[in-house]
N, C-alpha and C. Protein backbone atom coordinates (compact mmCIF):
# COMPACT_ATOMS: atom_id res chain seq x y z
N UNK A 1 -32.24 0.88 -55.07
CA UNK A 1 -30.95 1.30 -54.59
C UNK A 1 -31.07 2.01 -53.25
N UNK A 2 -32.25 3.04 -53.43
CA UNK A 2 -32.02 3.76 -51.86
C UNK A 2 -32.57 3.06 -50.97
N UNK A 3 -33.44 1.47 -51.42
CA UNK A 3 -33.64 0.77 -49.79
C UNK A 3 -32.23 0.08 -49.34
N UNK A 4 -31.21 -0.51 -50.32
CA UNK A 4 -30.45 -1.31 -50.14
C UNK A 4 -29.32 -0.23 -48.91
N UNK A 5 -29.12 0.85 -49.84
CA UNK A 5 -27.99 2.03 -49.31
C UNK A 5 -29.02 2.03 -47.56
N UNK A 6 -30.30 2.03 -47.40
CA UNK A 6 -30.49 2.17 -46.04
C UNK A 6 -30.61 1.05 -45.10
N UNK A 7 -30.20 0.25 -45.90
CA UNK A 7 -30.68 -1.41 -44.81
C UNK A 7 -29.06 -1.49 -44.62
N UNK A 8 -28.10 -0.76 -45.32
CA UNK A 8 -26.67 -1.11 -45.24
C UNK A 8 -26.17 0.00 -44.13
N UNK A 9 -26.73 0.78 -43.85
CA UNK A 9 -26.42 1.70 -43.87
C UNK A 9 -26.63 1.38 -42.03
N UNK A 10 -28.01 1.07 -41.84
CA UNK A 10 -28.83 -0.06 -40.30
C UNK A 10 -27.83 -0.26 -39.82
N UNK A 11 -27.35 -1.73 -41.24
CA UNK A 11 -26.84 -2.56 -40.49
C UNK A 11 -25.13 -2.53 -39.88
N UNK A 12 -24.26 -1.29 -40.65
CA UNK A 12 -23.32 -1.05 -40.17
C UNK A 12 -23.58 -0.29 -38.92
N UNK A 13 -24.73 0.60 -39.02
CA UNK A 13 -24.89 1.29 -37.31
C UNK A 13 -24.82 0.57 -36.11
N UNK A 14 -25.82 -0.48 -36.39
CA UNK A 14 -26.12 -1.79 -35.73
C UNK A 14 -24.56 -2.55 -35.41
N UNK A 15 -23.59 -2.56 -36.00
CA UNK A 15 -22.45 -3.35 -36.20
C UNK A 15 -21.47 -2.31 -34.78
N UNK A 16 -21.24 -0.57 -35.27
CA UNK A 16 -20.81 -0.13 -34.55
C UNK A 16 -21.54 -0.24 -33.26
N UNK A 17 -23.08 -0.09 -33.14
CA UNK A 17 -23.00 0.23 -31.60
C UNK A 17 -22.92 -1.08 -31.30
N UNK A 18 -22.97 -2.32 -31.76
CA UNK A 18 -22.07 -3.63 -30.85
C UNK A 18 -20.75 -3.42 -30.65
N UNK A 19 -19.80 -3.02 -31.44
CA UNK A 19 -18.50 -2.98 -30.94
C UNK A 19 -18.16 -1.89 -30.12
N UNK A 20 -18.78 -0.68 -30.32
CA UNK A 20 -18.87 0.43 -29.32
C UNK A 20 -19.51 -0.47 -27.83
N UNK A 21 -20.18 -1.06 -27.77
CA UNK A 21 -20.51 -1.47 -26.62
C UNK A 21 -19.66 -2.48 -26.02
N UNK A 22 -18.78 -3.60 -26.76
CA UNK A 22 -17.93 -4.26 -26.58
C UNK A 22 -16.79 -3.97 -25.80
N UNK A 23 -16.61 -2.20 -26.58
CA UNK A 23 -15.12 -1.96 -26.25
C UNK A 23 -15.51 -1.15 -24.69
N UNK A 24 -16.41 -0.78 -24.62
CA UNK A 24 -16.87 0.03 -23.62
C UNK A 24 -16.67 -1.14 -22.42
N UNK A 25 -17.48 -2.16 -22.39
CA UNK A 25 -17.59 -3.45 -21.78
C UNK A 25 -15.82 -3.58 -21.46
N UNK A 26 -15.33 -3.63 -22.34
CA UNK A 26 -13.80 -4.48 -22.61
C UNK A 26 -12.71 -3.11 -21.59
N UNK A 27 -12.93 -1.74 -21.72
CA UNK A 27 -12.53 -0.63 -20.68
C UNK A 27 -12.84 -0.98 -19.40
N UNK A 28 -14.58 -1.14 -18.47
CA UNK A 28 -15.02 -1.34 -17.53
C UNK A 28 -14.29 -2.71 -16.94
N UNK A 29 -13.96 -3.81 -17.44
CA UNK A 29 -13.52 -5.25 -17.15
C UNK A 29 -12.22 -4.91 -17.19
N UNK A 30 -11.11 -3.74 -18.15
CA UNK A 30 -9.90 -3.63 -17.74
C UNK A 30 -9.78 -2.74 -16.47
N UNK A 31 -10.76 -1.97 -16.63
CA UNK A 31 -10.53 -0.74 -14.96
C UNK A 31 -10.73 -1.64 -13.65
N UNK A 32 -11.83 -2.44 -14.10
CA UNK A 32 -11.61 -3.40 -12.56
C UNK A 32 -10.88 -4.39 -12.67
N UNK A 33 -9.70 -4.69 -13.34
CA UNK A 33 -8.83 -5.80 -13.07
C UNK A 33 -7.93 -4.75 -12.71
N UNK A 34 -7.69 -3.81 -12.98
CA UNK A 34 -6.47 -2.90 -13.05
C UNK A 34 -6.35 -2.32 -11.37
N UNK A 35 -8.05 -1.88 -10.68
CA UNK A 35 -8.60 -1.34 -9.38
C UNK A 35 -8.07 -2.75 -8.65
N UNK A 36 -8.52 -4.45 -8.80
CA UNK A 36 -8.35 -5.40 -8.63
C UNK A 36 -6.83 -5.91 -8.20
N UNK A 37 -6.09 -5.37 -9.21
CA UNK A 37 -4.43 -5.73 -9.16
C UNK A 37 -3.88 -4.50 -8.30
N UNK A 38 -4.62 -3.37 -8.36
CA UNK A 38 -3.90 -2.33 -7.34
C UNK A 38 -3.95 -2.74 -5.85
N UNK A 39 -5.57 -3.10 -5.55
CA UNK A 39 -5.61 -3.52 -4.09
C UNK A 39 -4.84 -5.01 -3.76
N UNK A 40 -4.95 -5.46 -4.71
CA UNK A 40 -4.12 -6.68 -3.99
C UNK A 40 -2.73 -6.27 -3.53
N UNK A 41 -1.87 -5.81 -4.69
CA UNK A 41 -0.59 -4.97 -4.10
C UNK A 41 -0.41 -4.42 -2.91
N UNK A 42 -1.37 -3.38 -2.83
CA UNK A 42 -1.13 -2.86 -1.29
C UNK A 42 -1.51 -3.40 -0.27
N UNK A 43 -2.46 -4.40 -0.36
CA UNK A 43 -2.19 -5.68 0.40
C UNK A 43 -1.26 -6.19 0.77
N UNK A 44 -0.55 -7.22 -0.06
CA UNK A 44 0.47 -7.70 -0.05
C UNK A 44 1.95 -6.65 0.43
N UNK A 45 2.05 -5.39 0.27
CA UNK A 45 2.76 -4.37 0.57
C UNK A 45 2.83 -4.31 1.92
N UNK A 46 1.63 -3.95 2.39
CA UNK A 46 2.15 -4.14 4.09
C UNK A 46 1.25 -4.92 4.67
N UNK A 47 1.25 -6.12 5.05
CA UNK A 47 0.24 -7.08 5.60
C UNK A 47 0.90 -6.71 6.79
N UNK A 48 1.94 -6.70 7.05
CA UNK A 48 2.29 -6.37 8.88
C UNK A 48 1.76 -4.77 9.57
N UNK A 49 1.76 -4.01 8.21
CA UNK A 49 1.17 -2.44 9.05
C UNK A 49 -0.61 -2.71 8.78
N UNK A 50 -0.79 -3.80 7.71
CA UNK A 50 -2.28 -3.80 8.07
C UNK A 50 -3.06 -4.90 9.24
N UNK A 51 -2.35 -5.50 9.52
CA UNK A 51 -2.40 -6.26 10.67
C UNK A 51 -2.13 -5.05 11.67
N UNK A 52 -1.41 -4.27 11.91
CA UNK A 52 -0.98 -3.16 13.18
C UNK A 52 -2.27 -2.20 12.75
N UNK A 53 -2.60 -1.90 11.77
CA UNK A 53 -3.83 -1.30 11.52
C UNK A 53 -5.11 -1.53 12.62
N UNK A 54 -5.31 -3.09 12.58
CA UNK A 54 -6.38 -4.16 12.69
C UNK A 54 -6.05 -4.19 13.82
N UNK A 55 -5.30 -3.96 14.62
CA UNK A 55 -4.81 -3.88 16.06
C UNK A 55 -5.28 -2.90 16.72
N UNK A 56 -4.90 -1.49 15.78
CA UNK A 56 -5.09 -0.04 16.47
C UNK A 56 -6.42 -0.05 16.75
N UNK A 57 -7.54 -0.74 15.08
CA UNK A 57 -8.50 -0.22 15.15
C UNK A 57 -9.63 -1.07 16.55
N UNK A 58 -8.86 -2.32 16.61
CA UNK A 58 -9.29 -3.67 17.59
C UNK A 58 -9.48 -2.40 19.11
N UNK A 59 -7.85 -1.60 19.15
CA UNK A 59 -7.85 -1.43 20.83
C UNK A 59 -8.38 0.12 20.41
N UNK A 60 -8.92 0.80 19.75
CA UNK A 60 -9.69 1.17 19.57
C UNK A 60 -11.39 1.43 19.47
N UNK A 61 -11.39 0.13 19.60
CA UNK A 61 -12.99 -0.15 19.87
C UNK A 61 -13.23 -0.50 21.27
N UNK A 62 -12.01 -1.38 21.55
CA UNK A 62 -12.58 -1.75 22.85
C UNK A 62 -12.46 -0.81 23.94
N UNK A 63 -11.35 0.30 23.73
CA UNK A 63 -11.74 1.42 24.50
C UNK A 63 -12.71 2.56 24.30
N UNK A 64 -13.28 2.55 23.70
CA UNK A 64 -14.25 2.92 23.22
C UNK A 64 -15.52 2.28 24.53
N UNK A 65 -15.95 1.16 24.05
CA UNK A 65 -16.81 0.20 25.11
C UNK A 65 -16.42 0.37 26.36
N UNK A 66 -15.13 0.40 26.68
CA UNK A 66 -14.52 1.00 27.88
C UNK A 66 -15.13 2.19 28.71
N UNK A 67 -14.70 2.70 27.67
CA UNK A 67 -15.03 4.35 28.04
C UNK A 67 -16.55 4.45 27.97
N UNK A 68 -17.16 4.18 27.50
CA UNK A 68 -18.95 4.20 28.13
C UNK A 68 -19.37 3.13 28.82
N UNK A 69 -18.70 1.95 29.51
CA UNK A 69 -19.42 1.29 30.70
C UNK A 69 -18.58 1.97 31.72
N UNK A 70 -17.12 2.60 31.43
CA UNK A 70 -16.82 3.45 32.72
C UNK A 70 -17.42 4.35 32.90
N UNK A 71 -18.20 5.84 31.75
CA UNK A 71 -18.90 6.68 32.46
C UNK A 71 -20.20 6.34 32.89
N UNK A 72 -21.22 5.10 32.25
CA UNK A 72 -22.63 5.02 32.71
C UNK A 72 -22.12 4.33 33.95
N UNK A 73 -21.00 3.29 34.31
CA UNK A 73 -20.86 3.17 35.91
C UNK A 73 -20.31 3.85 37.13
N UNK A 74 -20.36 5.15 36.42
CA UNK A 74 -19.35 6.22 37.61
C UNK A 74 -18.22 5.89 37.82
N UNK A 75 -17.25 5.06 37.01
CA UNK A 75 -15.75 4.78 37.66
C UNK A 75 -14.98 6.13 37.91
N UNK A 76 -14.02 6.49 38.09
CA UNK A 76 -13.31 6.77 38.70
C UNK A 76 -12.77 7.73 37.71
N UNK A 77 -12.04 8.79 37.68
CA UNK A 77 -11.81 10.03 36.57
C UNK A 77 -10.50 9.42 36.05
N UNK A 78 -9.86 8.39 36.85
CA UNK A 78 -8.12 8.17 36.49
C UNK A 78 -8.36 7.07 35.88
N UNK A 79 -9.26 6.15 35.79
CA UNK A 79 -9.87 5.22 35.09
C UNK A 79 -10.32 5.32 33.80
N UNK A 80 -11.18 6.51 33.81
CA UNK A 80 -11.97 6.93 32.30
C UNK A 80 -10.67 7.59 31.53
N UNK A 81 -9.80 8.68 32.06
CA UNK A 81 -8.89 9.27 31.41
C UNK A 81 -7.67 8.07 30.64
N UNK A 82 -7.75 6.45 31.99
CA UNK A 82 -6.92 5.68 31.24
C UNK A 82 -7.45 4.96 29.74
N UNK A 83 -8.58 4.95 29.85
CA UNK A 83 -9.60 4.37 28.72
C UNK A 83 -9.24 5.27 27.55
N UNK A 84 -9.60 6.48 28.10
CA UNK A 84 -9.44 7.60 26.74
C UNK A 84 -8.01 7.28 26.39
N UNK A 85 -6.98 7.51 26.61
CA UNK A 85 -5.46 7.20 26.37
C UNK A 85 -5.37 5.90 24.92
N UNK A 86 -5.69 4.93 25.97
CA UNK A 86 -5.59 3.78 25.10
C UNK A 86 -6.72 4.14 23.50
N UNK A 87 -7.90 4.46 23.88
CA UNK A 87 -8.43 4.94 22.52
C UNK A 87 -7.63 6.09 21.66
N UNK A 88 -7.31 6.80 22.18
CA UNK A 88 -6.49 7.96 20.78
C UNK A 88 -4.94 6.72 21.17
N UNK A 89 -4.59 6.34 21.64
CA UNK A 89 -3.77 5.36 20.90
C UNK A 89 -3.17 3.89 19.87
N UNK A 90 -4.66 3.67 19.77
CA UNK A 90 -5.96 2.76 19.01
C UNK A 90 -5.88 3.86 17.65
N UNK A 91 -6.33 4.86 17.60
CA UNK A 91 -6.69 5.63 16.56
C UNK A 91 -5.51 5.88 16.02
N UNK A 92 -4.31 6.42 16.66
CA UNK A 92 -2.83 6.80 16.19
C UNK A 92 -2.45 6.15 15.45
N UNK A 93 -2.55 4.77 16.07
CA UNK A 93 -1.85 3.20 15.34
C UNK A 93 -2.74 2.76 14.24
N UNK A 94 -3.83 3.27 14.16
CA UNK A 94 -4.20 2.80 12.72
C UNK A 94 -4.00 3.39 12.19
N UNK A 95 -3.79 5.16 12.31
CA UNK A 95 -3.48 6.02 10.98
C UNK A 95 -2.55 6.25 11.13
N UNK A 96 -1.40 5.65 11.59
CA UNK A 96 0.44 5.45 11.37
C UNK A 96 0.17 4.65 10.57
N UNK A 97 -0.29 3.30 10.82
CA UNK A 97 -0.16 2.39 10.21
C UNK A 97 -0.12 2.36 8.82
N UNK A 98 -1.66 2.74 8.25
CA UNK A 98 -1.99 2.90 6.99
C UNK A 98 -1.50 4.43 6.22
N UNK A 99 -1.07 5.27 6.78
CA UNK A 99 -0.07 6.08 6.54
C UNK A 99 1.39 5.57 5.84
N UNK A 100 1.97 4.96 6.35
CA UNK A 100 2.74 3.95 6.32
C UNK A 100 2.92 3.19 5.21
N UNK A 101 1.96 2.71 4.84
CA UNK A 101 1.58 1.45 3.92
C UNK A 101 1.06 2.47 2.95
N UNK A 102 0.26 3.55 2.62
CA UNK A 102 0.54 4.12 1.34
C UNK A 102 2.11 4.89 1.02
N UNK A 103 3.17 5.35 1.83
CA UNK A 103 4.08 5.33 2.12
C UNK A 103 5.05 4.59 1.12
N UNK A 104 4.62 3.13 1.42
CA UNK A 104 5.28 2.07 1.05
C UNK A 104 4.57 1.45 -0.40
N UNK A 105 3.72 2.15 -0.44
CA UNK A 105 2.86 1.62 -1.80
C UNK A 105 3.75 2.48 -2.65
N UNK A 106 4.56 3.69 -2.37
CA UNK A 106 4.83 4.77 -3.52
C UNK A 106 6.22 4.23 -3.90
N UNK A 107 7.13 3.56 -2.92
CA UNK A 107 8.10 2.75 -2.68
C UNK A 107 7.94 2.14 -3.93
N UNK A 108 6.97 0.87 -3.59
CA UNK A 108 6.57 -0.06 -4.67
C UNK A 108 6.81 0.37 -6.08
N UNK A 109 5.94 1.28 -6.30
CA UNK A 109 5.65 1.92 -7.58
C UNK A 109 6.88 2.42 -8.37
N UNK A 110 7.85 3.14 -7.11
CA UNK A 110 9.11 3.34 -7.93
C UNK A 110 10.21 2.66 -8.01
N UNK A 111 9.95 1.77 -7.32
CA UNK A 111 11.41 0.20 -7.09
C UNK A 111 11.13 -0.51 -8.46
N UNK A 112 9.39 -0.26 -8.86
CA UNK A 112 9.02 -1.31 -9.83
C UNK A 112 9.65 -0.61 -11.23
N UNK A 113 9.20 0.59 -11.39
CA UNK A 113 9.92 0.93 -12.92
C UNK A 113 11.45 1.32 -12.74
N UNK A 114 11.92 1.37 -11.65
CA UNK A 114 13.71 1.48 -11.80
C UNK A 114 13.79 0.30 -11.74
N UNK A 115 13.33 -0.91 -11.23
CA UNK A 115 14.10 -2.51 -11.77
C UNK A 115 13.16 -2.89 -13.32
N UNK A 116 12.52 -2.57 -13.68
CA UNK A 116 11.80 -2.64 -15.56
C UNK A 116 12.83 -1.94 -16.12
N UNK A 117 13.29 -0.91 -15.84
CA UNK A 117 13.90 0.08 -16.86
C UNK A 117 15.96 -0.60 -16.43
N UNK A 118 16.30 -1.15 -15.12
CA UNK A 118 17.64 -1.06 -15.28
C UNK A 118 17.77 -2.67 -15.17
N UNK A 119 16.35 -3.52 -15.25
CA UNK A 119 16.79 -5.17 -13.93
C UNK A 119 17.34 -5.08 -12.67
N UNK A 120 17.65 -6.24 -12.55
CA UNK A 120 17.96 -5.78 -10.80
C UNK A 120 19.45 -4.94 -10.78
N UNK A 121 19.60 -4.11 -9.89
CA UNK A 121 20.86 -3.78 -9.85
C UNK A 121 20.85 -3.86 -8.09
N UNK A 122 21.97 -3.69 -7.24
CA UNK A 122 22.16 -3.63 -5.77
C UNK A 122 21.54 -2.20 -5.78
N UNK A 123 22.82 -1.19 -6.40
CA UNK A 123 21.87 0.11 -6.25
C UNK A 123 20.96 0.84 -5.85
N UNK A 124 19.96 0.18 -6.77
CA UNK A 124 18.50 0.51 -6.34
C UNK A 124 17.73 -0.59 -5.27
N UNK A 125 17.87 -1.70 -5.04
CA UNK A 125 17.53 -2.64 -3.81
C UNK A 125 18.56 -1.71 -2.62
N UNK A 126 19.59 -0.94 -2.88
CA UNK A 126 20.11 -0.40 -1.46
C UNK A 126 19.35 0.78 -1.61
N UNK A 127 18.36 1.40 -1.68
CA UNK A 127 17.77 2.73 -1.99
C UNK A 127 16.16 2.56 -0.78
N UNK A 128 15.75 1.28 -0.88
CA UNK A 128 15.20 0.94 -0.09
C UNK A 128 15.04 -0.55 0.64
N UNK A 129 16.08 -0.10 1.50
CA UNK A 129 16.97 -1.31 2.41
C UNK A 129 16.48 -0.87 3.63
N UNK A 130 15.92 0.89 4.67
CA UNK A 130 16.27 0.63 5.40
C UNK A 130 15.40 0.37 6.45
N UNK A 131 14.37 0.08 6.05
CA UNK A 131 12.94 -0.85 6.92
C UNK A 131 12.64 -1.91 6.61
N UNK A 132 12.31 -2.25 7.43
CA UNK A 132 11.39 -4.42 6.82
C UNK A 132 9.99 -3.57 5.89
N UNK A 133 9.82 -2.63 6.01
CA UNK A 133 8.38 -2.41 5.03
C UNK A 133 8.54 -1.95 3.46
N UNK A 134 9.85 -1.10 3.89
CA UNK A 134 10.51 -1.01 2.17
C UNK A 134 11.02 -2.26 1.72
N UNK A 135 11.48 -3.31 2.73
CA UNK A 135 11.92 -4.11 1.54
C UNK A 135 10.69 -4.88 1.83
N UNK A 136 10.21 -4.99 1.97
CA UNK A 136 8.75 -5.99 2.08
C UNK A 136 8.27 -5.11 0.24
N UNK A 137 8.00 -3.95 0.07
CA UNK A 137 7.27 -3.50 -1.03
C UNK A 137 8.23 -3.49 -1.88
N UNK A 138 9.64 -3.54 -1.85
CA UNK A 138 10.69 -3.87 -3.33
C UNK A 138 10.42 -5.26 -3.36
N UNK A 139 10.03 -5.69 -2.36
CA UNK A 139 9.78 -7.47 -3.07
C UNK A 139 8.74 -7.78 -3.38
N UNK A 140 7.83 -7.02 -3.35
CA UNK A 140 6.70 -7.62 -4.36
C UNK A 140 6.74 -6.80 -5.02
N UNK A 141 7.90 -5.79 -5.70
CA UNK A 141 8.00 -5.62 -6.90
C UNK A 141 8.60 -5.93 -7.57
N UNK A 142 9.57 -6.84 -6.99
CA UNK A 142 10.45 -7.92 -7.47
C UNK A 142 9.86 -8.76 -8.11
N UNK A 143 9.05 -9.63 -7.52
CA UNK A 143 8.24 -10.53 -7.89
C UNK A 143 7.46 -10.19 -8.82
N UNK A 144 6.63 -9.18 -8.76
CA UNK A 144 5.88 -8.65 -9.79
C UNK A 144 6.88 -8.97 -11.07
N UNK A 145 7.97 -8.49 -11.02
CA UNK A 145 9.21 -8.54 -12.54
C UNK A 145 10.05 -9.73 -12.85
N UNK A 146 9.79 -10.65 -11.28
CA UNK A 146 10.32 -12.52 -12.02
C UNK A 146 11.97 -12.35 -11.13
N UNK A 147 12.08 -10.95 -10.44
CA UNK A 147 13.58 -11.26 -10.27
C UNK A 147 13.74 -10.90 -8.49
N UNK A 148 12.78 -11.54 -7.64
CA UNK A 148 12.40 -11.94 -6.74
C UNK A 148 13.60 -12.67 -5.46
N UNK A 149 14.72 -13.59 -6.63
CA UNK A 149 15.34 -14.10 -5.96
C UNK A 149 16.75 -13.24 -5.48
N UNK A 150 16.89 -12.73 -6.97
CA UNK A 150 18.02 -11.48 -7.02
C UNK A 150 17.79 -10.89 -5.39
N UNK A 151 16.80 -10.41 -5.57
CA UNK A 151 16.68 -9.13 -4.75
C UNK A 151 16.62 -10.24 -3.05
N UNK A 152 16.37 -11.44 -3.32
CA UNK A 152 16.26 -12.01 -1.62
C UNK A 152 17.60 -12.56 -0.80
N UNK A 153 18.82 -12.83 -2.19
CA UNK A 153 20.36 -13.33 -2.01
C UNK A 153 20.94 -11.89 -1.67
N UNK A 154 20.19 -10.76 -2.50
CA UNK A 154 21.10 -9.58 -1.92
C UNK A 154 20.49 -9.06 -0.30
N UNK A 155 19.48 -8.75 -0.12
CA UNK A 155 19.44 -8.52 1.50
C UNK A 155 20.06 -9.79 2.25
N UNK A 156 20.16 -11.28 1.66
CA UNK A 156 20.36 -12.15 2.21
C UNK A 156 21.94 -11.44 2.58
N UNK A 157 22.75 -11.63 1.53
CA UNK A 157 23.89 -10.86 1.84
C UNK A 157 24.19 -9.75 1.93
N UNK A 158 24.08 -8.73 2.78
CA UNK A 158 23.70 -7.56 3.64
C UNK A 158 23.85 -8.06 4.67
N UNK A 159 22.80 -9.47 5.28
CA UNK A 159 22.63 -9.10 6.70
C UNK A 159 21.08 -9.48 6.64
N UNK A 160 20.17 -9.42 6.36
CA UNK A 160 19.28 -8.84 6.68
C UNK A 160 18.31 -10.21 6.77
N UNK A 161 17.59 -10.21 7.51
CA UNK A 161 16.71 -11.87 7.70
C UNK A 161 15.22 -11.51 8.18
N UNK A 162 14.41 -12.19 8.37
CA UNK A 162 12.81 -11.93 8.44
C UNK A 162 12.55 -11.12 9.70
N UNK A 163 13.68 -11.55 10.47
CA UNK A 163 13.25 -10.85 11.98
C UNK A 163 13.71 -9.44 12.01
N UNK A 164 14.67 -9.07 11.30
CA UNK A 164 14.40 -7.67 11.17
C UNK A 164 13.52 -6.75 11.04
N UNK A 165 13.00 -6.66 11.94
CA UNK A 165 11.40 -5.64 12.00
C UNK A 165 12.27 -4.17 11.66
N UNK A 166 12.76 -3.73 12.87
CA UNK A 166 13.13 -2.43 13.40
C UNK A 166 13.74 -1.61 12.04
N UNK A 167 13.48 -0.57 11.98
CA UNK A 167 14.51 -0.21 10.76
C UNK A 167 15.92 0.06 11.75
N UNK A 168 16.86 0.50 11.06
CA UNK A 168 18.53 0.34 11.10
C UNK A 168 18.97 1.46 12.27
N UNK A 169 18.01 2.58 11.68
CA UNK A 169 18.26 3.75 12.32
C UNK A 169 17.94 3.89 13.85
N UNK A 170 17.00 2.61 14.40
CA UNK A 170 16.43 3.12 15.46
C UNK A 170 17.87 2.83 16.48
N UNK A 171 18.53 1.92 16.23
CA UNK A 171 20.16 1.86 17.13
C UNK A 171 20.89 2.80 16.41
N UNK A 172 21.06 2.62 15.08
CA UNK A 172 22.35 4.07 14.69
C UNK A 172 21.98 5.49 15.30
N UNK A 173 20.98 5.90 15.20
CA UNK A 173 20.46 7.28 15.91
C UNK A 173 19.01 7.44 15.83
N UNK A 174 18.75 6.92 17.56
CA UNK A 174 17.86 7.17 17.63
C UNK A 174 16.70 8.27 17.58
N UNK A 175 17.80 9.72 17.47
CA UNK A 175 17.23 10.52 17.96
C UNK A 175 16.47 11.06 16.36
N UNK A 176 16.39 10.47 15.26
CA UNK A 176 15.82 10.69 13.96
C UNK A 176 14.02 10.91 14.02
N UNK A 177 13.60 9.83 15.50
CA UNK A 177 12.10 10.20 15.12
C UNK A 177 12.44 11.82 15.49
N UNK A 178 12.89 12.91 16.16
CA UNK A 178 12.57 13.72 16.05
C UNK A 178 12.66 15.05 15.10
N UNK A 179 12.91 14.27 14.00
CA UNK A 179 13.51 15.06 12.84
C UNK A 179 11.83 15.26 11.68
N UNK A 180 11.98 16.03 10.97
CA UNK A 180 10.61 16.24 9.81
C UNK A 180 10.74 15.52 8.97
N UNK A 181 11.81 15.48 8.14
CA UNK A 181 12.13 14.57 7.33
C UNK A 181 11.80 12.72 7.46
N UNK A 182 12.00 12.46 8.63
CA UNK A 182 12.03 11.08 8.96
C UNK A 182 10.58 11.09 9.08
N UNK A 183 9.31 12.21 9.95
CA UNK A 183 7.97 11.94 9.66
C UNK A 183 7.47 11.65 7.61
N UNK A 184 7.92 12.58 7.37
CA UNK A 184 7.65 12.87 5.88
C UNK A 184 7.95 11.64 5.14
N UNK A 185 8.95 10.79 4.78
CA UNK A 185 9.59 9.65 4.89
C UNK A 185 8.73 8.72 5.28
N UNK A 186 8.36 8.55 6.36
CA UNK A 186 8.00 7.46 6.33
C UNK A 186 6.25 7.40 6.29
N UNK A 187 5.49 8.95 6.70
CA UNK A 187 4.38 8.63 6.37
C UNK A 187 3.47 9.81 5.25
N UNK A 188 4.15 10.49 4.68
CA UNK A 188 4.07 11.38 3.62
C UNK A 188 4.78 11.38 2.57
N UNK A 189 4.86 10.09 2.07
CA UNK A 189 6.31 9.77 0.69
C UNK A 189 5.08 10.49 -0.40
N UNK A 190 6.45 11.47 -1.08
CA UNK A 190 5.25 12.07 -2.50
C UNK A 190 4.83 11.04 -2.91
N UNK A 191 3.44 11.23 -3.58
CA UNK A 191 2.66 9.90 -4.75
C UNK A 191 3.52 9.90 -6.13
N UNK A 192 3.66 8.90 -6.29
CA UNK A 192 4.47 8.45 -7.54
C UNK A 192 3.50 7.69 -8.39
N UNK A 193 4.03 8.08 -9.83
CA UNK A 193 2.94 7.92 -11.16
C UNK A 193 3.78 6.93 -11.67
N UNK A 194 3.08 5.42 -11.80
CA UNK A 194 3.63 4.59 -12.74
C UNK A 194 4.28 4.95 -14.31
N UNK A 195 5.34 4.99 -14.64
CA UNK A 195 5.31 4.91 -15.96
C UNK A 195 5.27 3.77 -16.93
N UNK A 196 5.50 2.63 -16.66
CA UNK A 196 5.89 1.47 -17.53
C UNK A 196 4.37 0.52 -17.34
N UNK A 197 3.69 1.01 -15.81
CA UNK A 197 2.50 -0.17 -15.54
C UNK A 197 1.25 0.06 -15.14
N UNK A 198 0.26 -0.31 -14.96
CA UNK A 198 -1.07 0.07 -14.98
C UNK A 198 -0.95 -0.20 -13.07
N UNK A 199 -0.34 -1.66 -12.99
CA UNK A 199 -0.82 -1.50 -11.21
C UNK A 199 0.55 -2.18 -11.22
């Protein structure tokens, strides 16, 4: 009896640490589909501020190279100072950019559980109407939820078409970039916690 009670005893240990290892396995393969489905999102979220990213960081480098074949060739002080310019404006534009685009990732996150929790309503598609980058991230959270088209007949009827880059405000009043709120807004949106989704 007491070999049987210990060979049973093995072989259920043996049993848990396979499924303990399974499930462990089965956590690690959901965290990276979950890390996996997040980056693609914010991908897809702002491909135009990460392209302006890829720009900043482009005229960023090359003034950079600039700026040290102008000082090892002695150019000229109004020359090197123009080099420097264009580099901290290289640097600006990438961290607007991607500023921006987490910005618009928090957008995402909350367009996605107010259309899960109400479907589409205008409402909330007019909540973030008033940049091409908010509605760029309500539509792939549209899509993410199947109701993609809803949300493309309603900016359709609005007004609103692909070439709309500019947000609304820059003709209604321009004078908003100089406000806190409008920095905060557009590149300090609080982080928002999914409730309904993993990514």
């Amino acid at each position: 009896m007491g070999i049987y009670e210990d060979q049973c005893t093995y072989c259920l240990d043996v049993v848990l640490m396979v499924e303990l290892s399974a499930y462990r396995t089965a956590v690690t393969i959901g965290r990276g589909r979950i890390c996996l489905n997040r980056i693609i999102r914010f991908i897809r979220i702002g491909c135009f501020l990460h392209l302006t990213a890829l720009a900043g960081s482009l005229i960023f480098l090359a003034s950079l190279s600039l700026i040290s074949a102008a000082w090892t060739g002695s150019k000229s002080p109004l020359i090197l100072a123009l080099y420097t310019l264009m580099a901290v404006y290289g640097a600006f534009l990438f961290l607007f950019a991607e500023l921006d685009v987490f910005s618009r990732y928090q957008n995402y996150k909350k367009a996605k559980d107010l259309f899960h929790e109400n479907g589409f309503d205008p409402r909330i598609a007019r909540l973030f109407i008033h940049s091409r980058c908010q509605r760029d991230a309500v539509g792939v959270a549209a899509r993410d939820l199947g109701i993609k088209d809803d949300l493309s007949r309603y900016y359709h009827g609005v007004g609103y078409r692909w070439f709309h880059v500019l947000p609304d405000f820059v003709f209604k009043r321009p004078m908003i970039f100089f406000s806190f709120r409008y920095w905060q807004k557009t590149l300090f949106e609080s982080r928002y916690t999914l409730k309904h989704f993993r990514w």
